[in-house]
Each structure stands twice: as C-alpha cells, then as structure tokens.
C-alpha atoms as a PDB file:
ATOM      1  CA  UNK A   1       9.244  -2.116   4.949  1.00  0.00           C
ATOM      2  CA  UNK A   2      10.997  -1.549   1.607  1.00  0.00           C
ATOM      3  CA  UNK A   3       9.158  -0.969  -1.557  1.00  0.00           C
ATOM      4  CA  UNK A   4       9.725  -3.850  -4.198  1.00  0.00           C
ATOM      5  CA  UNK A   5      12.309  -2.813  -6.518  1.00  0.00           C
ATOM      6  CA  UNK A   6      10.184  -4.367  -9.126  1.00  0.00           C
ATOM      7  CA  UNK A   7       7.127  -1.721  -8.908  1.00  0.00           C
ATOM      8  CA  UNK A   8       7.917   1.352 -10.559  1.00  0.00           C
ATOM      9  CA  UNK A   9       7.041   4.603  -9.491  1.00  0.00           C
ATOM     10  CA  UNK A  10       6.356   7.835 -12.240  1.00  0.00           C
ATOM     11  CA  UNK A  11       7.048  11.300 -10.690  1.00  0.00           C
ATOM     12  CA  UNK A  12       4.693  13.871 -12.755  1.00  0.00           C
ATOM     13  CA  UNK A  13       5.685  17.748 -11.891  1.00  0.00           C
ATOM     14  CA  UNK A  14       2.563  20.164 -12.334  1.00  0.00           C
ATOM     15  CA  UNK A  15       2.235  23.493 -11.370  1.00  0.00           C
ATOM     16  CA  UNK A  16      -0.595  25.082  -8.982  1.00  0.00           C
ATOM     17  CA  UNK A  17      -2.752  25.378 -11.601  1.00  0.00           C
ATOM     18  CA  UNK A  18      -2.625  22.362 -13.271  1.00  0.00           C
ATOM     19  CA  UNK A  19      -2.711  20.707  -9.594  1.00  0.00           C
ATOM     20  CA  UNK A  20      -6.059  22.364  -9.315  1.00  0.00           C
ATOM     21  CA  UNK A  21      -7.222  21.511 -12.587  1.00  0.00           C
ATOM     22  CA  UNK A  22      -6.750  18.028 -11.383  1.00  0.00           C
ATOM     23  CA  UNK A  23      -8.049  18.453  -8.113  1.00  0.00           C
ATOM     24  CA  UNK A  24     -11.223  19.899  -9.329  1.00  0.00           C
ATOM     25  CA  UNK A  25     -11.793  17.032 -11.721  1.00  0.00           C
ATOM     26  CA  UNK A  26     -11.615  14.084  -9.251  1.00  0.00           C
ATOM     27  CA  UNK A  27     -13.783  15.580  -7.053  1.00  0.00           C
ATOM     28  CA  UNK A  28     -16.178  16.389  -9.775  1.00  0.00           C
ATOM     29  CA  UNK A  29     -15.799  12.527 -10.848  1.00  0.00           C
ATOM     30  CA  UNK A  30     -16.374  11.679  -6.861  1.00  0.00           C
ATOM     31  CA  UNK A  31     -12.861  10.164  -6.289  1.00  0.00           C
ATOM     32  CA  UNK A  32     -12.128  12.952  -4.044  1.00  0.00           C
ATOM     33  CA  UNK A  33     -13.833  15.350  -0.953  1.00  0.00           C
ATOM     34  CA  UNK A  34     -12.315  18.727  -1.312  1.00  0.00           C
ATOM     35  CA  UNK A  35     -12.009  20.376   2.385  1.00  0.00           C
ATOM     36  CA  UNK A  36     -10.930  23.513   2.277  1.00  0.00           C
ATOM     37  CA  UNK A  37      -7.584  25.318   4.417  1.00  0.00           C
ATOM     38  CA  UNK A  38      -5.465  28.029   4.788  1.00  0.00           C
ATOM     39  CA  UNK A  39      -3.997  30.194   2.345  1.00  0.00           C
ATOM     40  CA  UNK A  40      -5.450  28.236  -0.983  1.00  0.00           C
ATOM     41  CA  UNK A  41      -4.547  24.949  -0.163  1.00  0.00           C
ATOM     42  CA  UNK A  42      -6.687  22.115   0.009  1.00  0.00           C
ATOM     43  CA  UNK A  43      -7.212  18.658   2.069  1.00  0.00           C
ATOM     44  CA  UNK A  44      -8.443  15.816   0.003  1.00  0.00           C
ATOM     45  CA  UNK A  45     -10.310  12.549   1.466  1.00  0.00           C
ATOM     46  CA  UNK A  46      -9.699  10.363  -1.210  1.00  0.00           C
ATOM     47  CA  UNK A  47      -7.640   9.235  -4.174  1.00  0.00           C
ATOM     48  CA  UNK A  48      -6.294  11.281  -6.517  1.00  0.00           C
ATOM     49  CA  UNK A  49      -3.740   8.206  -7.628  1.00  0.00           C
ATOM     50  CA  UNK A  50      -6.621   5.911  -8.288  1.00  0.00           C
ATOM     51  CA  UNK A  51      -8.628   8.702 -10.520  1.00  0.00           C
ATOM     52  CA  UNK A  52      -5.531   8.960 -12.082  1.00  0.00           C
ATOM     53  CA  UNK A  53      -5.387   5.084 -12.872  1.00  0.00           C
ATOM     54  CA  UNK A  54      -8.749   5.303 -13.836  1.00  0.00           C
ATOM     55  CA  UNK A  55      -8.492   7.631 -16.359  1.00  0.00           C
ATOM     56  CA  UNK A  56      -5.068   5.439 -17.694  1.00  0.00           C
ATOM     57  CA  UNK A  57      -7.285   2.503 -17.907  1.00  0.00           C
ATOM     58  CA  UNK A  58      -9.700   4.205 -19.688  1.00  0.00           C
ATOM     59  CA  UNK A  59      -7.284   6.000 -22.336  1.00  0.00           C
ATOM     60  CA  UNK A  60      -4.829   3.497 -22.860  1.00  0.00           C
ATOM     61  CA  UNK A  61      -6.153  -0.198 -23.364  1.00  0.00           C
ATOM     62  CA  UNK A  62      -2.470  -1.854 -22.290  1.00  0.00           C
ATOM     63  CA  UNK A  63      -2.734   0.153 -19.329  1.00  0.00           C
ATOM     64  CA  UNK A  64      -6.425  -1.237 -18.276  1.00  0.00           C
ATOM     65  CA  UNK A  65      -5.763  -4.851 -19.509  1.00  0.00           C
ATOM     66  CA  UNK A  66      -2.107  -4.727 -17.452  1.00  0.00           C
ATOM     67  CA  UNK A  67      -2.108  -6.529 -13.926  1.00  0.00           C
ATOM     68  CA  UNK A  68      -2.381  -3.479 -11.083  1.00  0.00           C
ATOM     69  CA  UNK A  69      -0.191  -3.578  -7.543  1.00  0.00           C
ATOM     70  CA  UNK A  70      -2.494  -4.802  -5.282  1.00  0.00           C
ATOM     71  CA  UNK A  71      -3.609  -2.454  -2.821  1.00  0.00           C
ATOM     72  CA  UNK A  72      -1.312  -0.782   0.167  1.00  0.00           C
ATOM     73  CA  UNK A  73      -1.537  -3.799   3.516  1.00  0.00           C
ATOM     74  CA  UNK A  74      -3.601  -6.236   1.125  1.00  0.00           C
ATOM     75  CA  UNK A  75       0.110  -8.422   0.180  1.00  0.00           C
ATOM     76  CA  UNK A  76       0.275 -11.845   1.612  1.00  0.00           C
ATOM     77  CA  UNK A  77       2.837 -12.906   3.582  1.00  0.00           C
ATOM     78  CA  UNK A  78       5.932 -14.968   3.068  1.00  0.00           C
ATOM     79  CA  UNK A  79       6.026 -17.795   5.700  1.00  0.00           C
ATOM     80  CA  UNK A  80       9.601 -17.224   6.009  1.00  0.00           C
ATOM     81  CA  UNK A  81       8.325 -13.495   7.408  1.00  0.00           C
ATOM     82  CA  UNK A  82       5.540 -14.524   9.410  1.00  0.00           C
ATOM     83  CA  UNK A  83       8.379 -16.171  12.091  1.00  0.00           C
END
C-alpha cells in the first residue's frame, strides 16, 4: 500500500556514535530492550521513533499539541476499498 503523500517523513543521518548515544538513552528511558549481536551491533525490541516523538513532544510544545499519524494497521477503511 502506498504511503499518503500528505505524511511527511524526516531522514536524520548520525554516526555510530551518536546512534549509540541514542540507543543507550531509550533503553535507559524503557522505550527500548537492547539484545546484543555480532560485531557491535545491536537488536532493539521496541521504538526508537516513538522515544524520539516523545522527547519532540516534550521539547517543542507545537510538536506535542500537533495531531500525530495514527498508528501503523490502526487506519479505517474507505468503503470504496473494502469491495
């Protein structure tokens, strides 16, 4: 299904230790399980994107007072669709 050209999305580059920086403080804020793997990397159980969020809403009031996407399988369907 195609995203809707209306959401936007925000590409942020960060390098491995900024990544980890990040990392490390969504797990210690419990968004995020930290399992470890090869060579350094990690697997996450969680959501980076909504500690992320999170930490928008709390530094920027627009952010927190704007209306959020809802989240991923929760859209209602058009009736048009559903045939």
């Amino acid at each position: 299904m195609p995203r809707n050209p209306k959401n936007r999305r925000v590409e942020i580059l960060l390098s491995p230790d900024q990544y980890k920086a990040l990392l490390k403080a969504a797990e210690a804020e419990g968004y995020i399980t930290l399992l470890p793997k090869d060579e350094g990397k990690y697997k996450t159980e969680g959501s980076v994107a909504e500690f992320l969020r999170d930490h928008l809403s709390w530094t920027i009031p627009d952010f927190a007072k704007a209306t959020p996407l809802t989240g991923r399988g929760k859209f209602k369907r058009n009736e048009d669709d559903a045939q």
